[in-house]
N, C-alpha and C. Protein backbone atom coordinates (compact mmCIF):
# COMPACT_ATOMS: atom_id res chain seq x y z
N UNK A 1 -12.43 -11.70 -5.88
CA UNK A 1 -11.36 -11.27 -5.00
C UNK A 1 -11.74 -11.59 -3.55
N UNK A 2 -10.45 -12.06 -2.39
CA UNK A 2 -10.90 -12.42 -1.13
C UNK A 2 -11.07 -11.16 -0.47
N UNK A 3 -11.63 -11.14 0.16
CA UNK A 3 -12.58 -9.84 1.04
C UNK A 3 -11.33 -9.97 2.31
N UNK A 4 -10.88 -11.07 2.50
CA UNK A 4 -10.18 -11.13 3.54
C UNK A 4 -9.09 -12.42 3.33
N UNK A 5 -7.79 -11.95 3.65
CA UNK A 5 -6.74 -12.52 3.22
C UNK A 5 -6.05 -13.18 4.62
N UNK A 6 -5.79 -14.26 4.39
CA UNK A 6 -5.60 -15.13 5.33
C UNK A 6 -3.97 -15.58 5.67
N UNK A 7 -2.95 -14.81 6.17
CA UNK A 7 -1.28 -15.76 5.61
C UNK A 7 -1.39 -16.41 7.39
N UNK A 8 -0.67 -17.45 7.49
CA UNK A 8 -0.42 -18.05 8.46
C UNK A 8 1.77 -18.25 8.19
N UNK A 9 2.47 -17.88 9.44
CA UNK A 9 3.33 -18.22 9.28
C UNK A 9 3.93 -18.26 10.76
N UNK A 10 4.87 -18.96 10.90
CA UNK A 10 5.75 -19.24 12.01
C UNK A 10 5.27 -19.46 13.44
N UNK A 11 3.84 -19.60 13.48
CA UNK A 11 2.88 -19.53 14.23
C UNK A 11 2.25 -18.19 15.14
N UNK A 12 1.95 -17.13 13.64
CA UNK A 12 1.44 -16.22 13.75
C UNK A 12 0.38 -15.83 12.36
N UNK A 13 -0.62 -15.85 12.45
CA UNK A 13 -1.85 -15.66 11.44
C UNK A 13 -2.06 -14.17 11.09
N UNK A 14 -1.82 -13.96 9.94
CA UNK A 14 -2.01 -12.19 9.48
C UNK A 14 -3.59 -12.54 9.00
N UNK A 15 -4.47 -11.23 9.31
CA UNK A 15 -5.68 -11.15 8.76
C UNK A 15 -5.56 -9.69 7.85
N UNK A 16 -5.89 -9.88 6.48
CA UNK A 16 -5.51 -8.86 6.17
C UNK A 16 -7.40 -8.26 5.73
N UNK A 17 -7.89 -7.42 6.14
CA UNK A 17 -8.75 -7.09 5.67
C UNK A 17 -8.92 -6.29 4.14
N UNK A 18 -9.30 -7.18 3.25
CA UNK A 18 -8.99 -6.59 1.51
C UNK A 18 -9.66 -6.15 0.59
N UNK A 19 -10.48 -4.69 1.00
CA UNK A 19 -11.20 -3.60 0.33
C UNK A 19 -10.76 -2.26 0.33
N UNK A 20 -9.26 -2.36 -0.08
CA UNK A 20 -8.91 -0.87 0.07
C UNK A 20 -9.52 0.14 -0.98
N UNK A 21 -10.45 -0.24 -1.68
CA UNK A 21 -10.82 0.78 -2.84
C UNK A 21 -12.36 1.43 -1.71
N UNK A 22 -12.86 0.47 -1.22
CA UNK A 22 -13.47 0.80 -0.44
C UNK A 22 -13.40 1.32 1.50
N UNK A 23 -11.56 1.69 1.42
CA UNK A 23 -11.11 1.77 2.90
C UNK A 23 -11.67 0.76 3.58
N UNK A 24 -11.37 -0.30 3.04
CA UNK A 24 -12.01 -1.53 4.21
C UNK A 24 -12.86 -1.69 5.03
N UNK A 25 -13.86 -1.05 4.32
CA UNK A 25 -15.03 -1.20 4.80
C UNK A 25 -15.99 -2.06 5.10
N UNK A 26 -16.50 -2.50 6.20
CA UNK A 26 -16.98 -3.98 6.52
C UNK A 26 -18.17 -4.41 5.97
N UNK A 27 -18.38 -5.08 4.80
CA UNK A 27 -19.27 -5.73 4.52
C UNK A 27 -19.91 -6.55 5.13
N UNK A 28 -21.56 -7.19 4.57
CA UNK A 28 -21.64 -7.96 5.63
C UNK A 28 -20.59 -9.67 4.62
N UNK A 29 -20.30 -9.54 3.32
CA UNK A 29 -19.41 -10.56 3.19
C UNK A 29 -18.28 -10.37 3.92
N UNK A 30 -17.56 -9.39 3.93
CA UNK A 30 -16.27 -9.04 4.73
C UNK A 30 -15.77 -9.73 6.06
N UNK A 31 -17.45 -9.26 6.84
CA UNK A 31 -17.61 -9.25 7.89
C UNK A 31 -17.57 -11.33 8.52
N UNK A 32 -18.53 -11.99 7.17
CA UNK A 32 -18.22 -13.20 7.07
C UNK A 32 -17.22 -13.88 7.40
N UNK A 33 -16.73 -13.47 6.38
CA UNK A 33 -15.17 -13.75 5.57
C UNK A 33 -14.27 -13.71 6.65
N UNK A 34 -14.31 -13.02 7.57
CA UNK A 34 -13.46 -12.70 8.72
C UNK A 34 -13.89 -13.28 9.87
N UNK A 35 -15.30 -14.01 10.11
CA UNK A 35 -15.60 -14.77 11.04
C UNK A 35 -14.55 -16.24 10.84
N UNK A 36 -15.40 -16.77 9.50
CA UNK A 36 -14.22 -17.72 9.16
C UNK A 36 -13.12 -17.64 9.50
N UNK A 37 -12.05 -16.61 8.74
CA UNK A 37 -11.01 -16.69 9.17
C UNK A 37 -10.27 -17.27 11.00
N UNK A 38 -11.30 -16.27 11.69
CA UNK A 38 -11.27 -16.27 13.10
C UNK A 38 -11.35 -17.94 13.29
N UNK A 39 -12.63 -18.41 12.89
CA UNK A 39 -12.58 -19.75 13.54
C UNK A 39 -11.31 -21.09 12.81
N UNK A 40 -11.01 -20.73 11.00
CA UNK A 40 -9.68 -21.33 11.02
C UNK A 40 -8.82 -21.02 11.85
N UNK A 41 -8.25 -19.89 12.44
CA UNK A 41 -7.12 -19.45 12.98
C UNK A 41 -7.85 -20.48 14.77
N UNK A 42 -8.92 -20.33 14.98
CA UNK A 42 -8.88 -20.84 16.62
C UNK A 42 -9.05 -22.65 16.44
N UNK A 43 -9.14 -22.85 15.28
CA UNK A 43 -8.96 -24.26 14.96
C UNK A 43 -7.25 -25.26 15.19
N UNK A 44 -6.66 -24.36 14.43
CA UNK A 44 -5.22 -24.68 14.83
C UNK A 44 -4.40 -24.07 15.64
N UNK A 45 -4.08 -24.95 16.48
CA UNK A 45 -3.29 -25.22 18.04
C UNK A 45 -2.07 -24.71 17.29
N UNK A 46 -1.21 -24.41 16.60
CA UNK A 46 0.14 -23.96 16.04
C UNK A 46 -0.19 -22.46 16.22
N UNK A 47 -1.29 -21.52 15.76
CA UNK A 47 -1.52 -20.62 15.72
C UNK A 47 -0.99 -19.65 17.26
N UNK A 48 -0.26 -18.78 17.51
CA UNK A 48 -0.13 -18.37 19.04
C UNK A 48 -0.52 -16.76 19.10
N UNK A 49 -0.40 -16.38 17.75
CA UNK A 49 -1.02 -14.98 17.98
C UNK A 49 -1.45 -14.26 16.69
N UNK A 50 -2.56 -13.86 16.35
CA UNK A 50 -2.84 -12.98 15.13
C UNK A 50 -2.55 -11.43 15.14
N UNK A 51 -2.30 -10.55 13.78
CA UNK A 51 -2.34 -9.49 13.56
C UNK A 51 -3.32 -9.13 12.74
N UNK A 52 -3.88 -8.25 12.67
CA UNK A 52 -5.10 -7.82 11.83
C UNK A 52 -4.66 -6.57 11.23
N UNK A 53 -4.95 -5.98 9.82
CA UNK A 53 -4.22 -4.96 9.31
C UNK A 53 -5.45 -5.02 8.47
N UNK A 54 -5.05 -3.86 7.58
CA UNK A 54 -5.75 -3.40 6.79
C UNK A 54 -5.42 -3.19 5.06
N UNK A 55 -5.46 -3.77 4.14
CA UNK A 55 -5.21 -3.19 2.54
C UNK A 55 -5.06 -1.89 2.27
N UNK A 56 -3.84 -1.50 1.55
CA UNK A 56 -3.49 0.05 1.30
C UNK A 56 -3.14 0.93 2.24
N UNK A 57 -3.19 2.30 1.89
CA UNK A 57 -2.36 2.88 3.29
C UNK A 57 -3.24 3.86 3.49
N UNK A 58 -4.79 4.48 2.79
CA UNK A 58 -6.03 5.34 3.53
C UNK A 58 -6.28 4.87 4.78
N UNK A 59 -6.64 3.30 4.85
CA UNK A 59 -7.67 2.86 6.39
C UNK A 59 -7.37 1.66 6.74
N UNK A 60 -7.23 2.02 7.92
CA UNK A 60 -7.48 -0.10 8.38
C UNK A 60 -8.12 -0.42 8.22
N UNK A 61 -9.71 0.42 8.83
CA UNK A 61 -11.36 0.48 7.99
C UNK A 61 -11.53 1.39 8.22
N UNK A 62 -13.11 1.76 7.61
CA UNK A 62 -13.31 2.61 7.67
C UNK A 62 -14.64 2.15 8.39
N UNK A 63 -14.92 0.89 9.01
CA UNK A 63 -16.32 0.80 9.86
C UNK A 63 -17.43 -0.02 8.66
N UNK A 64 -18.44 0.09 9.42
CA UNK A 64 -19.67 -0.38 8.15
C UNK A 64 -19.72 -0.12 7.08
N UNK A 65 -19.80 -0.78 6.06
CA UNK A 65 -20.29 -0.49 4.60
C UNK A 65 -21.11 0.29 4.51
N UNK A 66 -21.24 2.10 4.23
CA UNK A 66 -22.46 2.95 4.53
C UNK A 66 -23.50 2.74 3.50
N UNK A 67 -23.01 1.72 1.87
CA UNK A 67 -23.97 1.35 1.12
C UNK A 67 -25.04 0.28 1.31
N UNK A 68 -24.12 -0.27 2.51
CA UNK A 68 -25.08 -1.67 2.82
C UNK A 68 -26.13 -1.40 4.23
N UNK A 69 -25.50 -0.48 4.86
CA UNK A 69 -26.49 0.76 5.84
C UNK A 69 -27.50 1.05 5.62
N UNK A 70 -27.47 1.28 4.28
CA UNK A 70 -28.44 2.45 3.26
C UNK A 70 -29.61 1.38 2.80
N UNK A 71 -29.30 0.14 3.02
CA UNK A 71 -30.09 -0.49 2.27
C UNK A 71 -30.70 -1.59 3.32
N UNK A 72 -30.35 -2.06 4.28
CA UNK A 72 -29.89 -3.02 5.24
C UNK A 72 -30.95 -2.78 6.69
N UNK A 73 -30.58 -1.08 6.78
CA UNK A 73 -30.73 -0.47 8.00
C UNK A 73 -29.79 -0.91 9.05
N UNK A 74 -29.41 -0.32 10.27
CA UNK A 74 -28.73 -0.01 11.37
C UNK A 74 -28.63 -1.52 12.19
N UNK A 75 -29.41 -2.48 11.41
CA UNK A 75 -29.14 -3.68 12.63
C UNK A 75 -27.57 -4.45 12.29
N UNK A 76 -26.86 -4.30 11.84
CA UNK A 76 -25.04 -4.85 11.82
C UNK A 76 -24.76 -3.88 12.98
N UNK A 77 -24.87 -2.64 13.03
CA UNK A 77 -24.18 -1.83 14.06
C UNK A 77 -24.15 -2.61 15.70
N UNK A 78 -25.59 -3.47 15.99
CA UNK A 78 -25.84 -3.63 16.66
C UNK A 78 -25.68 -5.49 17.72
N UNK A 79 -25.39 -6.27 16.06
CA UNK A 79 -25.19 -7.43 16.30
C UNK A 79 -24.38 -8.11 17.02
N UNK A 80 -24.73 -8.92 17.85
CA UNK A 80 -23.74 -9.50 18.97
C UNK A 80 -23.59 -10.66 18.36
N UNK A 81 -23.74 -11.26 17.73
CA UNK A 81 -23.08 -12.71 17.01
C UNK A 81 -21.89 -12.53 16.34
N UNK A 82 -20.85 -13.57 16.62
CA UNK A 82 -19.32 -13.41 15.89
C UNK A 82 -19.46 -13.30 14.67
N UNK A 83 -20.48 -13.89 14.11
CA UNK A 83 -20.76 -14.38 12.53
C UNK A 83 -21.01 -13.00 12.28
N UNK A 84 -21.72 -11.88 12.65
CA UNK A 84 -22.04 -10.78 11.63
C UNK A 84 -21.24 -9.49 12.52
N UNK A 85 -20.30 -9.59 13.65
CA UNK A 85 -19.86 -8.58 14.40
C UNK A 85 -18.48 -9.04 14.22
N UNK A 86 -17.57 -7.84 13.77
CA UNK A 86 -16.32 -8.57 13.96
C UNK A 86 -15.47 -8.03 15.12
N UNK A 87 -16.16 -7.09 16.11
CA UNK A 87 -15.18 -6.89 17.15
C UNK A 87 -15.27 -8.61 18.45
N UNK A 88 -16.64 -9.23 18.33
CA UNK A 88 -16.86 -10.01 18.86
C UNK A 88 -16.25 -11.23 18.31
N UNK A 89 -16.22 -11.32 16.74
CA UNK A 89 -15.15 -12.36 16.03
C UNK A 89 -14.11 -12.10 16.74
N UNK A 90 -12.90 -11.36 16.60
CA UNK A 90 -11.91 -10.99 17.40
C UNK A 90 -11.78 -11.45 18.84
N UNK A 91 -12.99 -11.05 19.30
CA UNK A 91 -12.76 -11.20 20.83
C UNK A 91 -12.79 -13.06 21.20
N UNK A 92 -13.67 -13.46 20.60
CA UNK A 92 -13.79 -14.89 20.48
C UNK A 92 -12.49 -15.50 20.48
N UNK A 93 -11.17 -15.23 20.19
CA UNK A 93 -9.84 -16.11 19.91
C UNK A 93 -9.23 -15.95 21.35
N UNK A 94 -8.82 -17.03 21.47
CA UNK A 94 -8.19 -17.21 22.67
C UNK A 94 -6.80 -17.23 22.66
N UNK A 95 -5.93 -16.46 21.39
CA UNK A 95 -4.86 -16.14 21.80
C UNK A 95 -4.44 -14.85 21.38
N UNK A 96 -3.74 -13.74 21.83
CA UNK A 96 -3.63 -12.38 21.43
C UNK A 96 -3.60 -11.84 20.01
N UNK A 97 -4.72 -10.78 20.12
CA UNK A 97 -4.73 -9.67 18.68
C UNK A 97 -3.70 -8.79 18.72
N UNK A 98 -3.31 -8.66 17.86
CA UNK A 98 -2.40 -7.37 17.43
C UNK A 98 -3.23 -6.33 16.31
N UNK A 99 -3.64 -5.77 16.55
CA UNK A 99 -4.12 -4.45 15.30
C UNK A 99 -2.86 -3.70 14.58
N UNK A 100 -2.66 -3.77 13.38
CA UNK A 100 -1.56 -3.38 12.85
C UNK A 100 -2.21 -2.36 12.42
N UNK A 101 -2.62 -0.79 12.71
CA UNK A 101 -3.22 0.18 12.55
C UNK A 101 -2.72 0.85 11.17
N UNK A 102 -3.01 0.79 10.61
CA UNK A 102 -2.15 1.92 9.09
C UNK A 102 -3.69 2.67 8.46
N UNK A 103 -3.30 3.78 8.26
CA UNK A 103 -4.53 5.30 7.79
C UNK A 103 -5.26 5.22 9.26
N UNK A 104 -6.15 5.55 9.30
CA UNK A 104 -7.73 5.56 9.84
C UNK A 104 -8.23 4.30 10.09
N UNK A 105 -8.66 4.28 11.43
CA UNK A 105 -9.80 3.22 12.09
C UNK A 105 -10.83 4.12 12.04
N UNK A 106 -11.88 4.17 11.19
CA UNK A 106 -12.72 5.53 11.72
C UNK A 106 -14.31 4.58 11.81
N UNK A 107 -14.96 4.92 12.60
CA UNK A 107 -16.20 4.67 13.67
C UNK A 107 -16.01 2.80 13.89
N UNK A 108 -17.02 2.43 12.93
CA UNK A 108 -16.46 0.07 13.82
C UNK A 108 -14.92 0.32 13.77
N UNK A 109 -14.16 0.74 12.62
CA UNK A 109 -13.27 0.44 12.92
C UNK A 109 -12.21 0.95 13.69
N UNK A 110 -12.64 2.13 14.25
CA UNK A 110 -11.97 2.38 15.82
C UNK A 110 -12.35 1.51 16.61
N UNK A 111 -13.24 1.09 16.91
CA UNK A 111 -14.05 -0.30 17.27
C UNK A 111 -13.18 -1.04 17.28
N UNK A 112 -12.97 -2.10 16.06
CA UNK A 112 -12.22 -2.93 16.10
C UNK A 112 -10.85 -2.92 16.30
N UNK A 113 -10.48 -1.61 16.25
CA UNK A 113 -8.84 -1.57 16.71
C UNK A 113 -9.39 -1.68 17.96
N UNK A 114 -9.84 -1.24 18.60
CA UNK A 114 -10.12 -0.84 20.23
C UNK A 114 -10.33 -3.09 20.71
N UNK A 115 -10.76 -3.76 19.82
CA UNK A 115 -11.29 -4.95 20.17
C UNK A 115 -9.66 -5.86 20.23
N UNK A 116 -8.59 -5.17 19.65
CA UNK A 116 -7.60 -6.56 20.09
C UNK A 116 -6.56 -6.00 21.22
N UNK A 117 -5.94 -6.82 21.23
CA UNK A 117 -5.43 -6.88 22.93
C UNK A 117 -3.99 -5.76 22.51
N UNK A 118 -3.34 -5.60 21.47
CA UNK A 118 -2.63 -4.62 21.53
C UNK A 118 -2.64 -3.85 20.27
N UNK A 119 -2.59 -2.85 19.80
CA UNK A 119 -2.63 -1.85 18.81
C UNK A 119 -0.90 -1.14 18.51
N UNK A 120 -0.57 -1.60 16.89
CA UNK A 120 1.07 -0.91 16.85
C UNK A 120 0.11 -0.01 15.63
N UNK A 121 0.22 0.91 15.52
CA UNK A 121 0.31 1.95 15.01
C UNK A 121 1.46 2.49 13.75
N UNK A 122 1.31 2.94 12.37
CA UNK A 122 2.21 3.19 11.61
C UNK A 122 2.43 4.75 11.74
N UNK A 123 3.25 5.45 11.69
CA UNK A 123 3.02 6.77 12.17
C UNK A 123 2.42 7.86 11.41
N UNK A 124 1.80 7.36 9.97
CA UNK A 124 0.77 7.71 9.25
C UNK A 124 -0.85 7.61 10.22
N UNK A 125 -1.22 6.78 11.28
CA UNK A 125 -2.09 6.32 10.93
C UNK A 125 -2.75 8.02 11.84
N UNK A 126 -3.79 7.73 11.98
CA UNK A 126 -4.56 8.84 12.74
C UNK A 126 -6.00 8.41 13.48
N UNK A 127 -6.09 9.18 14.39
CA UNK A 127 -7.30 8.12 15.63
C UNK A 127 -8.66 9.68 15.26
N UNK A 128 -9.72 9.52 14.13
CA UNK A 128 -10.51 9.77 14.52
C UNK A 128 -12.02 9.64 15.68
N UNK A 129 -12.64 10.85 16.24
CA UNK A 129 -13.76 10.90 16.84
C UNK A 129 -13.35 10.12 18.35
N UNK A 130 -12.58 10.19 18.68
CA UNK A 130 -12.26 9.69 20.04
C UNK A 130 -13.12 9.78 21.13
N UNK A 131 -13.81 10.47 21.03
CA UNK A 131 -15.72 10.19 22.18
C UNK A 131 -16.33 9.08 21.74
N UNK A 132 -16.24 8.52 20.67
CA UNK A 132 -16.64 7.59 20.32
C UNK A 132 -16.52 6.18 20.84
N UNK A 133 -15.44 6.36 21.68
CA UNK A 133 -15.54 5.36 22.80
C UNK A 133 -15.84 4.91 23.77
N UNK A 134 -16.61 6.18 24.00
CA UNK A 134 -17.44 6.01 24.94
C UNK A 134 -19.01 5.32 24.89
N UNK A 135 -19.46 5.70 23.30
CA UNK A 135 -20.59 4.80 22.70
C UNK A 135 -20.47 4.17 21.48
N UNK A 136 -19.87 2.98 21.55
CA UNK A 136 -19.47 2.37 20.65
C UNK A 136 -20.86 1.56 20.10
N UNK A 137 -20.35 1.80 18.52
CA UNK A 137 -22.03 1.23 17.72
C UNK A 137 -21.60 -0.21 17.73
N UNK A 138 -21.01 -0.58 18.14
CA UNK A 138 -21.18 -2.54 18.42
C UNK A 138 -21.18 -2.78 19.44
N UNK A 139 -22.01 -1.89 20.13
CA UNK A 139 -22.86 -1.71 22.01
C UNK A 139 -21.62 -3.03 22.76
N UNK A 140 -20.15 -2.42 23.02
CA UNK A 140 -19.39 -3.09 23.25
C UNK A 140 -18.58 -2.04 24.33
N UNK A 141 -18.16 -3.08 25.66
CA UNK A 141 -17.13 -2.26 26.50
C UNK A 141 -15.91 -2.04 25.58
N UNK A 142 -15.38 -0.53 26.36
CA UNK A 142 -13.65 -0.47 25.35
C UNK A 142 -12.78 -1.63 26.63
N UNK A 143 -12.00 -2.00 25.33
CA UNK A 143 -10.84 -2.72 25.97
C UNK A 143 -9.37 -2.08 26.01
N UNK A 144 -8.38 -2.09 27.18
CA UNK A 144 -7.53 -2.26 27.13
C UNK A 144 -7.25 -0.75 26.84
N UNK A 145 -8.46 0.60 27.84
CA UNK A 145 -7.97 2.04 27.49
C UNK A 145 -8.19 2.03 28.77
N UNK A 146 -7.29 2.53 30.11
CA UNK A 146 -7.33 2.61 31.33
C UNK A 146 -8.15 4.07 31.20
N UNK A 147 -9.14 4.51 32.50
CA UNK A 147 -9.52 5.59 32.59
C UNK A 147 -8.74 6.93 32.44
N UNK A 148 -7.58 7.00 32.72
CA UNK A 148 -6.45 8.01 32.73
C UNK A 148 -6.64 8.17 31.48
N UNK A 149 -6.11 7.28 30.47
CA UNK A 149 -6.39 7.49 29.04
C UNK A 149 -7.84 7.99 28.33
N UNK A 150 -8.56 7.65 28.65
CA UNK A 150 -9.65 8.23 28.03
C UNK A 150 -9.80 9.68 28.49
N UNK A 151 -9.82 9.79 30.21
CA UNK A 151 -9.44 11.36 30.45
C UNK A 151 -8.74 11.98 29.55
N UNK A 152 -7.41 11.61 29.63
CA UNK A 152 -6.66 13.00 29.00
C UNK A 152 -6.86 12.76 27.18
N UNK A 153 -7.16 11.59 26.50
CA UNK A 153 -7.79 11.93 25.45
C UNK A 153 -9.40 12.89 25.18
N UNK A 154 -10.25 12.73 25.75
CA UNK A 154 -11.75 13.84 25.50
C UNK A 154 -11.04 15.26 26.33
N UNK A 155 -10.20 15.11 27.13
CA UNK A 155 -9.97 16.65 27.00
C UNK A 155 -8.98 17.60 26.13
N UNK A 156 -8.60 16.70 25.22
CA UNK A 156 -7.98 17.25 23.66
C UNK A 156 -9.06 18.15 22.97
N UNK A 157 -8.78 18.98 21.98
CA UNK A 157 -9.56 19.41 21.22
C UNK A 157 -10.13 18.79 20.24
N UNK A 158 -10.89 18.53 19.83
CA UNK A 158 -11.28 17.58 18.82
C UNK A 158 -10.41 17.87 17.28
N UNK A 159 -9.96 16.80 16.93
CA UNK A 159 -9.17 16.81 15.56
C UNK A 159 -8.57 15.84 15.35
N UNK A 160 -7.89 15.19 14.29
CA UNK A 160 -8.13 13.67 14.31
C UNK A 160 -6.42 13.88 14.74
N UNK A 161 -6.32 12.95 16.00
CA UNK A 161 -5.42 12.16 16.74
C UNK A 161 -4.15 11.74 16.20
N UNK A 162 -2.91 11.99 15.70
CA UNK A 162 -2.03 11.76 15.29
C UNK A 162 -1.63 10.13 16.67
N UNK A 163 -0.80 9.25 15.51
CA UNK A 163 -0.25 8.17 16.15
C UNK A 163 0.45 8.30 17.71
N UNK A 164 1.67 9.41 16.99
CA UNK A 164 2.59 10.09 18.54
C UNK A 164 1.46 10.71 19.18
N UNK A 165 0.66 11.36 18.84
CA UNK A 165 -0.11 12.06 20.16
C UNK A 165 -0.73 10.83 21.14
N UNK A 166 -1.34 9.62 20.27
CA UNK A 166 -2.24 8.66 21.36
C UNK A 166 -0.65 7.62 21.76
N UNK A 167 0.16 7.73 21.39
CA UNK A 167 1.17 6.82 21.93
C UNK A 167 1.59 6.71 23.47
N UNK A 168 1.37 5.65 23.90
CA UNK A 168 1.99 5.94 25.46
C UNK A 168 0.26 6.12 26.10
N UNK A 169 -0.68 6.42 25.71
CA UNK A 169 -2.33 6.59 26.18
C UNK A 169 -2.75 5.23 26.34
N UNK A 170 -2.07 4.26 25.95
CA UNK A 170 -2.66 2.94 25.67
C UNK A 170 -3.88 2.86 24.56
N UNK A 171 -3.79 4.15 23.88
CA UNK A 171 -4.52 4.09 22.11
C UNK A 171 -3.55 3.15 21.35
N UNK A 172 -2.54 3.72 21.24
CA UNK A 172 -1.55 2.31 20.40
C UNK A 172 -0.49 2.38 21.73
N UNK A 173 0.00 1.14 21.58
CA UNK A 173 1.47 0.34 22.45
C UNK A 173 2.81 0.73 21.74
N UNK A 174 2.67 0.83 20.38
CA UNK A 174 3.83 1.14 19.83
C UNK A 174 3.69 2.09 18.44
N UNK A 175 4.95 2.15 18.22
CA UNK A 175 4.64 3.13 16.62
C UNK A 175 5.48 2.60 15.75
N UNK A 176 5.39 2.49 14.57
CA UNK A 176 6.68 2.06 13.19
C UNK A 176 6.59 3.15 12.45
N UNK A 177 7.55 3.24 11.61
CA UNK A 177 7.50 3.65 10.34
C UNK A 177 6.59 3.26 9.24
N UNK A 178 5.80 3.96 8.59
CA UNK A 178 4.57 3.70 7.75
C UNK A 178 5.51 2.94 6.40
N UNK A 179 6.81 2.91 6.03
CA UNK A 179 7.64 2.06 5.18
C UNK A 179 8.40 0.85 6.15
N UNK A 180 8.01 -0.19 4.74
CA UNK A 180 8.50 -1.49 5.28
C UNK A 180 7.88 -2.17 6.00
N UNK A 181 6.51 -2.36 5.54
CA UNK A 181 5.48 -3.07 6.28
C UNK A 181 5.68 -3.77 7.60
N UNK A 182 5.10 -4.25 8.89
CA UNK A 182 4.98 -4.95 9.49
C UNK A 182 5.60 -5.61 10.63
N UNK A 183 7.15 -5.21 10.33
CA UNK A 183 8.07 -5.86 11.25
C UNK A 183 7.67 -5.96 12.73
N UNK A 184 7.33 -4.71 13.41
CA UNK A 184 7.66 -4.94 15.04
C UNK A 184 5.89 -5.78 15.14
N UNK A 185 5.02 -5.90 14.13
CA UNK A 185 3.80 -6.43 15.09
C UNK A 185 4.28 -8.10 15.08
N UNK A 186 4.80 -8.11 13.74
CA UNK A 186 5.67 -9.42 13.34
C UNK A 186 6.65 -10.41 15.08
N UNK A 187 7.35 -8.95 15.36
CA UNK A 187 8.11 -9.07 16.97
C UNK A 187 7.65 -9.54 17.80
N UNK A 188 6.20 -8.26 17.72
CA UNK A 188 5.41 -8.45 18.84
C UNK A 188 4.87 -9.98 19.57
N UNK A 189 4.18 -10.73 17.56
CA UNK A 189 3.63 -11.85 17.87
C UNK A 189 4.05 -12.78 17.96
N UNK A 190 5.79 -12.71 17.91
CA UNK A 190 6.61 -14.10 18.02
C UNK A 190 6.86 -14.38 19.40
């Protein structure tokens, strides 16, 4: 099975990340799998904007593989190469991310939502550990959260973040309906 699903259409590239049994959790094949992708997608000049989503409706991810953690040790958390980091894969494309957020981004993968240039949100999804952006384990600046936003997010109570609550924070840009997959990031990237 592909770890990571690749559709290209109308000159917009879906990345679908595809371990929902495992909440999409980043392997280091995953993590591969999705470098590739990145460099097909920056290969072709037709390409004008990607979305990145997630398999099933628990997680977009759920961050590192904690089995491959367990065995591996802590150096993926830390890697700055596109090849084994995928907020830096991401960042590498030179034409706009869309994060199509559905369940949980929870630890890389608040990360990696935090790594593309705009975040739509399903109104299922939910923003755990939000201090967490302040020390992000892929020793990476946040993008694209103005200081105002991070203020009035850490002075919330801690509890995991409903979509409408971070909406308008520049946590997500927009919100859909968690039915009927995809349309407005679809908008977004045309």
């Amino acid at each position: 099975m592909a770890l990571i699903m690749l559709d290209k259409s109308d000159g917009v590239a879906t990345i679908t990340l595809n371990r929902p049994e495992a909440m999409n959790a980043l392997s280091h094949e995953l993590r591969s799998q999705l470098f590739d992708a990145c460099q097909t997608i920056a290969a072709d000049k037709n390409i004008r904007a990607v979305i990145v989503t997630g398999a099933g409706k628990r997680a977009f991810t759920a961050g590192l593989d904690l089995k491959e953690l367990g065995e591996q040790g802590l150096g993926a958390a830390t890697d700055q190469n596109p090849a084994r980091n995928p907020c830096r894969a991401l960042e590498s494309l030179e034409i706009p991310v869309i994060g199509a957020i559905n369940g949980v981004p929870i630890t890389g993968g608040f990360e990696l939502a935090l790594a593309c240039d705009i975040r739509i949100a399903s109104t299922t999804a939910r923003w755990p550990q939000i201090w967490r952006v302040l020390i992000p384990n892929f020793s990476r600046p946040t993008k694209n959260l103005s200081s105002m936003a991070l203020t009035a997010i850490s002075k919330m109570p801690w509890r995991w973040k409903s979509a409408r609550l971070t909406h308008g924070m520049t946590m997500c840009q927009r919100m859909m309906s968690s039915s009927g997959g995809w349309p407005s990031s679809n908008a977004v990237a045309a």
